[in-house]
Protein backbone atom coordinates (compact mmCIF):
# COMPACT_ATOMS: atom_id res chain seq x y z
CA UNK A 1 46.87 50.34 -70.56
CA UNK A 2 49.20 47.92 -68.70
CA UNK A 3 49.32 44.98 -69.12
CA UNK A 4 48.36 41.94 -66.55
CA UNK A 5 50.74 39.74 -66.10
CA UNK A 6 49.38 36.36 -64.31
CA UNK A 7 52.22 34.83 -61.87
CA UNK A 8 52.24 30.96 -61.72
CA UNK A 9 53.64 29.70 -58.42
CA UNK A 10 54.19 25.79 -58.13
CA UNK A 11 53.01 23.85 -55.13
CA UNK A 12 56.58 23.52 -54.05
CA UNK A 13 57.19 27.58 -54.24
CA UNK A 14 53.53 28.02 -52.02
CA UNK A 15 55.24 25.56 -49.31
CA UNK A 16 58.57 27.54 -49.21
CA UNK A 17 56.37 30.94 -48.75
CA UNK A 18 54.35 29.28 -45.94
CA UNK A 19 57.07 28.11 -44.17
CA UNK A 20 59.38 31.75 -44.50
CA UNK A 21 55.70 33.48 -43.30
CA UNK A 22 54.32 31.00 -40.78
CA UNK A 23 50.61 32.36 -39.42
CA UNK A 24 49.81 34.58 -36.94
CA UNK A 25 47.79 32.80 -34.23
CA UNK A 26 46.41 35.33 -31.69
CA UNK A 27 47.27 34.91 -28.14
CA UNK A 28 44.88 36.56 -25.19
CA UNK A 29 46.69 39.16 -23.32
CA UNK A 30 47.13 38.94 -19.97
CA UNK A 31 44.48 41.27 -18.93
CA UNK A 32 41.68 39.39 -20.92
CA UNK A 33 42.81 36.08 -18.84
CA UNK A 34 42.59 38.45 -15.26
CA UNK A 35 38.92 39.07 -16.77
CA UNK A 36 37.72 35.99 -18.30
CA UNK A 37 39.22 33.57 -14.90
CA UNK A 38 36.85 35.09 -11.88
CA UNK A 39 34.41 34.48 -13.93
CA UNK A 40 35.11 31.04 -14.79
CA UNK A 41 35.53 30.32 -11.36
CA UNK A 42 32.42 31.80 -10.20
CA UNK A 43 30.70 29.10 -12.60
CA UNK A 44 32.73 26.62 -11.23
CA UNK A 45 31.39 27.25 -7.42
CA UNK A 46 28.30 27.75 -7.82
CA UNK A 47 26.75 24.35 -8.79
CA UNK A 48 24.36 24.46 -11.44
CA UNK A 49 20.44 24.22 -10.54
CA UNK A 50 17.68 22.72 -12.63
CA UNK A 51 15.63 25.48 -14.02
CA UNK A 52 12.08 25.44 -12.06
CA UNK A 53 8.82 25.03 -13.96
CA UNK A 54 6.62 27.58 -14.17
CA UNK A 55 2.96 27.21 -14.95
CA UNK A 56 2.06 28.86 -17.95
CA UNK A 57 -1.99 29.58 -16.47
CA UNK A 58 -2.49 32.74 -15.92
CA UNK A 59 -4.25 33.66 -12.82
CA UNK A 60 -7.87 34.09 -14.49
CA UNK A 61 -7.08 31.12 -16.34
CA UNK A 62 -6.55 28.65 -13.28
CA UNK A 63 -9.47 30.58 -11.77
CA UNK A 64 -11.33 28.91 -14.78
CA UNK A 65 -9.47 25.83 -14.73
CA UNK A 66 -10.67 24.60 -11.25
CA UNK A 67 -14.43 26.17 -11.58
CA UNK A 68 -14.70 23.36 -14.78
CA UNK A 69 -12.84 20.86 -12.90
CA UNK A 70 -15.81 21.92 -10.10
CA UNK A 71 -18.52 21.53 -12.66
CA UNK A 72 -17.83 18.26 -13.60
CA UNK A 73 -17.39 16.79 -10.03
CA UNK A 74 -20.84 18.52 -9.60
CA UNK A 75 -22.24 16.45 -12.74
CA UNK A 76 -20.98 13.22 -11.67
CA UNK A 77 -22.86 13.93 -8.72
CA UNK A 78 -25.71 14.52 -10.30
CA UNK A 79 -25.13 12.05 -12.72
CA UNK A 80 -24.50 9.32 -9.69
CA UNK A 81 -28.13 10.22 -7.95
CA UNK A 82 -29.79 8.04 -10.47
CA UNK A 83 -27.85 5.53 -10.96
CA UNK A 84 -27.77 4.41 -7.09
CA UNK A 85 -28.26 0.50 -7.46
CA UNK A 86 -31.28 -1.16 -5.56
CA UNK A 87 -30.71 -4.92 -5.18
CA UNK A 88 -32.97 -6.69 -1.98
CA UNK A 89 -30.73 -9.63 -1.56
CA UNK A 90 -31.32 -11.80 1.59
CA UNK A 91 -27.70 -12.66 3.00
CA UNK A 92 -23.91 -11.46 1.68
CA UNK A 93 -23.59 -11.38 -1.98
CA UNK A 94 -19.76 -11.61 -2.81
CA UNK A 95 -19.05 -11.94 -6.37
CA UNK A 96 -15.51 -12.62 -5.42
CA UNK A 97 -16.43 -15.53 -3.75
CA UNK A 98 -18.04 -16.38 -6.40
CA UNK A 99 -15.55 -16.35 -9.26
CA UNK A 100 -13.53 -18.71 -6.99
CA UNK A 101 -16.18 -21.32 -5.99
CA UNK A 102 -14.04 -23.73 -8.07
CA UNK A 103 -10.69 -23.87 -6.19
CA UNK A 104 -13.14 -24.00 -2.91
CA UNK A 105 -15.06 -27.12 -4.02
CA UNK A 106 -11.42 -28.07 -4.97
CA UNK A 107 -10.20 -27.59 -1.70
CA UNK A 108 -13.04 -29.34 0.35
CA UNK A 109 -13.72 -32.23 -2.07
CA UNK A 110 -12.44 -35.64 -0.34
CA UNK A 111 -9.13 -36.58 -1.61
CA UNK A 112 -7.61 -33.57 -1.56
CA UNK A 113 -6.82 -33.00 1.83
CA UNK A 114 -3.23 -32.94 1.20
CA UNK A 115 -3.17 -29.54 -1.11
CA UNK A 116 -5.49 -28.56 0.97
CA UNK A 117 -3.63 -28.47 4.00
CA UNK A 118 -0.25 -27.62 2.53
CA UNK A 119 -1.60 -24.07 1.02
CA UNK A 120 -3.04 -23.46 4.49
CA UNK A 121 0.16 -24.66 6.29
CA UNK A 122 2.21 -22.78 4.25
CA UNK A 123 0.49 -19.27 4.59
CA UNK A 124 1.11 -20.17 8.28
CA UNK A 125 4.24 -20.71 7.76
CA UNK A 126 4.67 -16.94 5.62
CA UNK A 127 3.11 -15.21 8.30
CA UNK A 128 5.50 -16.82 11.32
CA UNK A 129 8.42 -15.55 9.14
CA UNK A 130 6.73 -12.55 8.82
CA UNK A 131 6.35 -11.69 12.41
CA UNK A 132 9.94 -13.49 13.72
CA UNK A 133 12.35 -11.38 11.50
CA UNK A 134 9.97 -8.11 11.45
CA UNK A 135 9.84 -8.06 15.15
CA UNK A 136 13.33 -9.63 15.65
CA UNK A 137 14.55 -6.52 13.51
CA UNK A 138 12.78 -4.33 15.50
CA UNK A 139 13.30 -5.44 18.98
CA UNK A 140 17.52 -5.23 18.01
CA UNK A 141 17.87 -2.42 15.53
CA UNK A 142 14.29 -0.36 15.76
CA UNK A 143 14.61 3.06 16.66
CA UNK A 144 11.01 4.35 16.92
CA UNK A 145 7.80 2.97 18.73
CA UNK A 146 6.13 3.21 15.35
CA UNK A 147 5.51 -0.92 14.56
CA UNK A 148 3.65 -1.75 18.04
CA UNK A 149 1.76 1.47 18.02
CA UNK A 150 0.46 0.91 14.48
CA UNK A 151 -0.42 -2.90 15.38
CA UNK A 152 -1.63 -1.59 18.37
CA UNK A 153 -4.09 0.97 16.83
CA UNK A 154 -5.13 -1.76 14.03
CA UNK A 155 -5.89 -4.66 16.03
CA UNK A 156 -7.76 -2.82 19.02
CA UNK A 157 -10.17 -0.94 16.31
CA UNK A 158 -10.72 -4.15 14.41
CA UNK A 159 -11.18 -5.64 17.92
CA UNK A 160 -14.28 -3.05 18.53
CA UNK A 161 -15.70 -3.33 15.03
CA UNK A 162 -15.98 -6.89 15.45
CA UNK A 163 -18.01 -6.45 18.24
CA UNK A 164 -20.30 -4.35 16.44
CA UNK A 165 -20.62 -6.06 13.32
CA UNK A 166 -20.84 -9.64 12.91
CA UNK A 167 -21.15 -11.20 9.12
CA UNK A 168 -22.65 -14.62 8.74
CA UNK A 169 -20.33 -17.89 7.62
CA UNK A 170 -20.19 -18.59 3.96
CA UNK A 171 -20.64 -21.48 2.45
CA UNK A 172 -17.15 -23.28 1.98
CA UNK A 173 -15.76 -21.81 4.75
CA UNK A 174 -12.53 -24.44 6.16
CA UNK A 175 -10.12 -22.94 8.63
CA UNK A 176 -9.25 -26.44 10.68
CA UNK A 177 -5.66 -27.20 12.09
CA UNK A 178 -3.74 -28.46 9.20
CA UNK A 179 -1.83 -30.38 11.11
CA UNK A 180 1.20 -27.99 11.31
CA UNK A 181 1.54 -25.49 14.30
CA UNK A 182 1.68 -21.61 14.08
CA UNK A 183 2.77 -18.77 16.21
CA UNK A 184 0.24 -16.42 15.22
CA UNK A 185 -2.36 -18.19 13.32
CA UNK A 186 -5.39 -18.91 14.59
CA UNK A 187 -6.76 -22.38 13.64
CA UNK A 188 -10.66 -23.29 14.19
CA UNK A 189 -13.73 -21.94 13.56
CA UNK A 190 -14.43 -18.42 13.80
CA UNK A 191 -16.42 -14.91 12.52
CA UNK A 192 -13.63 -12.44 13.03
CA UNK A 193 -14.33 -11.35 9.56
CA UNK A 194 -14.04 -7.33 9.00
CA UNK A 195 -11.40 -6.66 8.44
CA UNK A 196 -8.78 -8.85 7.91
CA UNK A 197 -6.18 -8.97 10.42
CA UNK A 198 -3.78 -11.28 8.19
CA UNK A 199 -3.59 -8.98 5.53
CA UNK A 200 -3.01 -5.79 7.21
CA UNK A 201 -0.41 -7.58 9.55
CA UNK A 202 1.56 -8.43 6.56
CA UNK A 203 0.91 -4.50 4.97
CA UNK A 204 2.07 -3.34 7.69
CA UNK A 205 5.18 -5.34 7.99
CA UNK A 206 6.27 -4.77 4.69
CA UNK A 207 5.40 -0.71 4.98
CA UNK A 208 8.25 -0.94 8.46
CA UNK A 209 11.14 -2.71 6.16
CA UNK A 210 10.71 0.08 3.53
CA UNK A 211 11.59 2.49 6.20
CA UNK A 212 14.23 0.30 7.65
CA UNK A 213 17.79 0.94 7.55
CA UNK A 214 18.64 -2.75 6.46
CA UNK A 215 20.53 -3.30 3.09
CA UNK A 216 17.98 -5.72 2.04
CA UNK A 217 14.85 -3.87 3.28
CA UNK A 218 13.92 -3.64 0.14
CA UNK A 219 14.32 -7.41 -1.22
CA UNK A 220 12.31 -7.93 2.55
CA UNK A 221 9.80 -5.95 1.77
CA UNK A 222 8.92 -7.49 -1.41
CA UNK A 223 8.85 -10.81 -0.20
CA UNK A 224 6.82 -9.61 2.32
CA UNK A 225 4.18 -8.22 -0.52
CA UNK A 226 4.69 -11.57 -2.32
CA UNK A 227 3.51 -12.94 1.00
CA UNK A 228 0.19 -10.72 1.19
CA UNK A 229 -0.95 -11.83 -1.87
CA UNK A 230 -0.26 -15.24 -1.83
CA UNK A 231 -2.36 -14.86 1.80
CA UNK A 232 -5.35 -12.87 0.38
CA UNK A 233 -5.87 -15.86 -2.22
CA UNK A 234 -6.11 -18.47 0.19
CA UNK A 235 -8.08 -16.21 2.67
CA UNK A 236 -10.51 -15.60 -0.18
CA UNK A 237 -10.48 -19.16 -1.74
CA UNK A 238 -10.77 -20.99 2.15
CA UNK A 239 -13.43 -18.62 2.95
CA UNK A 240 -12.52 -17.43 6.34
CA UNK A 241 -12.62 -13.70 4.52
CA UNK A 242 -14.81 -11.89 2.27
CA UNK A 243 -13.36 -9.72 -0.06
CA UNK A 244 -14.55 -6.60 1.46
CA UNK A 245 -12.33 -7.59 4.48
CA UNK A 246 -9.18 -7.91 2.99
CA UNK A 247 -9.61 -5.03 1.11
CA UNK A 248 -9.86 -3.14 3.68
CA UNK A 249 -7.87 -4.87 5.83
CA UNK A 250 -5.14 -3.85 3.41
CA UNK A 251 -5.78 -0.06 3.19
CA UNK A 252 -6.80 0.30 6.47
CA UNK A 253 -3.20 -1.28 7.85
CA UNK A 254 -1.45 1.50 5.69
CA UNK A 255 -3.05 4.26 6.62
CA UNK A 256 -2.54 3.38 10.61
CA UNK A 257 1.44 2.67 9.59
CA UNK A 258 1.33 6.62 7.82
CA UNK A 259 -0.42 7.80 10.71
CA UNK A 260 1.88 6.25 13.45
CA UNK A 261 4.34 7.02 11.27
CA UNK A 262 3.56 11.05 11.28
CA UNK A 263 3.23 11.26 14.56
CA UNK A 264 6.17 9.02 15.91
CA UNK A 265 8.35 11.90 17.67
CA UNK A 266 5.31 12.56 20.02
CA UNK A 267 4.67 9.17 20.68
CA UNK A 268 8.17 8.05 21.15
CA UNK A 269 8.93 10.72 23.68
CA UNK A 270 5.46 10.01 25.73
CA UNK A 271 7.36 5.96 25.71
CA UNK A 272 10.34 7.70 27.17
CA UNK A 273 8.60 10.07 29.80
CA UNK A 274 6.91 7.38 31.21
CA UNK A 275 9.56 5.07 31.41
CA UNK A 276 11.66 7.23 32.97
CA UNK A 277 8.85 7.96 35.79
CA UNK A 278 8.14 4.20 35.80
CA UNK A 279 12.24 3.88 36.62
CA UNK A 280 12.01 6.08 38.89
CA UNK A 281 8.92 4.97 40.97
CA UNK A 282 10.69 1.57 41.10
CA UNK A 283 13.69 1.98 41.54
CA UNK A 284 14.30 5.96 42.77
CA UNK A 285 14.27 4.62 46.21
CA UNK A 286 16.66 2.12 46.35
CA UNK A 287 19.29 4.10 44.34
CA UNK A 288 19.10 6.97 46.58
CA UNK A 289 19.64 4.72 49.30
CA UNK A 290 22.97 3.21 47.78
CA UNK A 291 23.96 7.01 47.15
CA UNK A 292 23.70 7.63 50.67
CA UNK A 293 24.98 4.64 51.81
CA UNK A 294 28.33 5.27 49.21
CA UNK A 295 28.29 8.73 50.85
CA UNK A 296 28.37 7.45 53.93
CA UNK A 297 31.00 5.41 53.62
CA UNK A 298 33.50 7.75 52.21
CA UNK A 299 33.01 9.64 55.42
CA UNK A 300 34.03 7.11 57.22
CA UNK A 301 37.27 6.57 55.18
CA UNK A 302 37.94 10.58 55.38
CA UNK A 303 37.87 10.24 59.11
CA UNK A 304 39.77 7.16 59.43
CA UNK A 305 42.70 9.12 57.27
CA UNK A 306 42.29 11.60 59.37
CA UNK A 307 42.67 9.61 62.69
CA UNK A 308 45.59 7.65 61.49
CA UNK A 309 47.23 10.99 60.13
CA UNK A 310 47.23 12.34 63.79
């Protein structure tokens, strides 16, 4: 049998090899590139799109899904029949109130007239800033009816409830001039109580600079909400508000601003229909009679060219 003969190559002998029989690195033809480029393009047009989620219920399943979700509304219903409270309390029980009967003894215990009036001065003073720069922006830069209609539609309903529901004074109540003037507060005694027009002023302020186009709006608008709650407290701690009022004072000033809001095309062409009629009825006449007048006189002209040319 032959013999095996084992061949022992040095490190420096493997180098010389490699280097006289350098590898064979395989290059794409130019066909594969002509196939593999459209396609690479194609991926590179067509921007990529997140994948969409599906729901995994099937359609028996959801079926089921909303039937329990059904049931158990229909429980708590049933559930909430007997446990409808029955309290027979003679006047306005506001547990609100209540819980802050401490900073209203603070405020109308003698001596303290000076905090007193500065917290009322300055939410005075918030809602005067309030109304200058939200209006201001409006009046320069607005581009939609939206912010009069919606304070329009707020205060004229609030205006009507008023008149059919009056709430009785609490005890504590202080609203008197604090020395300090104000634009748009009212100062004095009074039972404008549902809802609260100083808190859904000031909602719907804020909900107009979130729409704005303003670099800031959004810095504005949180000041704005800074300003609402700083207002609510010392509505709720003077007493000239129960909390039922600024609650829904608050929600009831955003959803005027969404629905103004929605239907702001209509409303701002209606603006622009009748002002043009309004322009028109005024001042229609008079323009026609400077057209004719104009007309007139460049007949004149015409023929006085005319007579001078001959």
């Amino acid at each position: 049998m032959p013999q095996e003969v084992e061949v022992v190559v040095n490190s420096h002998d493997q180098h010389e090899i490699a280097s006289q029989n350098p590898p064979i690195i395989p290059i794409p033809s130019n066909n594969a590139e002509l196939e593999t480029t459209p396609a690479h393009s194609e991926r590179n047009e067509q921007p990529s799109q997140p994948a969409k989620l599906k729901s995994k219920f099937k359609p028996n399943t959801k079926i089921f899904f909303r039937f329990l979700v059904g049931l158990a509304g229909l429980a708590i219903l049933f559930v909430g029949k007997f446990s409808v409270p029955v309290v027979d309390i003679p006047c306005i029980q506001d547990k609100v109130l209540d819980a802050l009967k401490f900073a209203n003894d603070f405020i109308n215990e003698a001596g303290h007239e000076a905090f007193r009036n500065a917290f009322q001065a300055l939410c005075s003073f918030m809602m005067d800033i309030t109304f200058l720069t939200t209006f201001g922006y409006w009046v320069v830069r607005g581009k939609s009816c939206r912010l009069p209609f919606t304070m329009g539609v707020f205060y004229i309903i609030r205006a009507v409830i008023q008149k059919l529901w009056i709430s009785p004074f609490p005890p504590g109540f202080y609203w008197d001039a604090p020395g300090f003037p104000s634009l748009t507060v009212p100062y004095g005694r009074g039972s404008d109580f549902f809802y609260s027009g100083h808190s859904g002023f000031l909602i719907i302020c804020a909900a107009e600079w979130h729409r704005a186009s303003c670099k800031y709006r959004k810095l504005i608008r949180n000041i704005i909400l800074v300003f609402a709650a700083y207002t609510v407290a010392v509505l709720l701690v003077y007493r000239i508000h129960y909390f039922i009022d600024c609650f829904t004072g608050v929600f009831f000033a955003d959803y005027c601003w969404i629905k103004m809001d929605y239907f702001r095309k209509p409303l701002d062409a209606l603006i622009v229909k009748v002002f043009n009629k309004v322009h028109t009825a005024i001042w229609g006449k008079k323009e026609k009679k400077e057209v004719k007048e104009a007309v007139k006189e460049e007949k004149i002209k015409e023929l006085n060219e005319v007579y001078n040319d001959a």
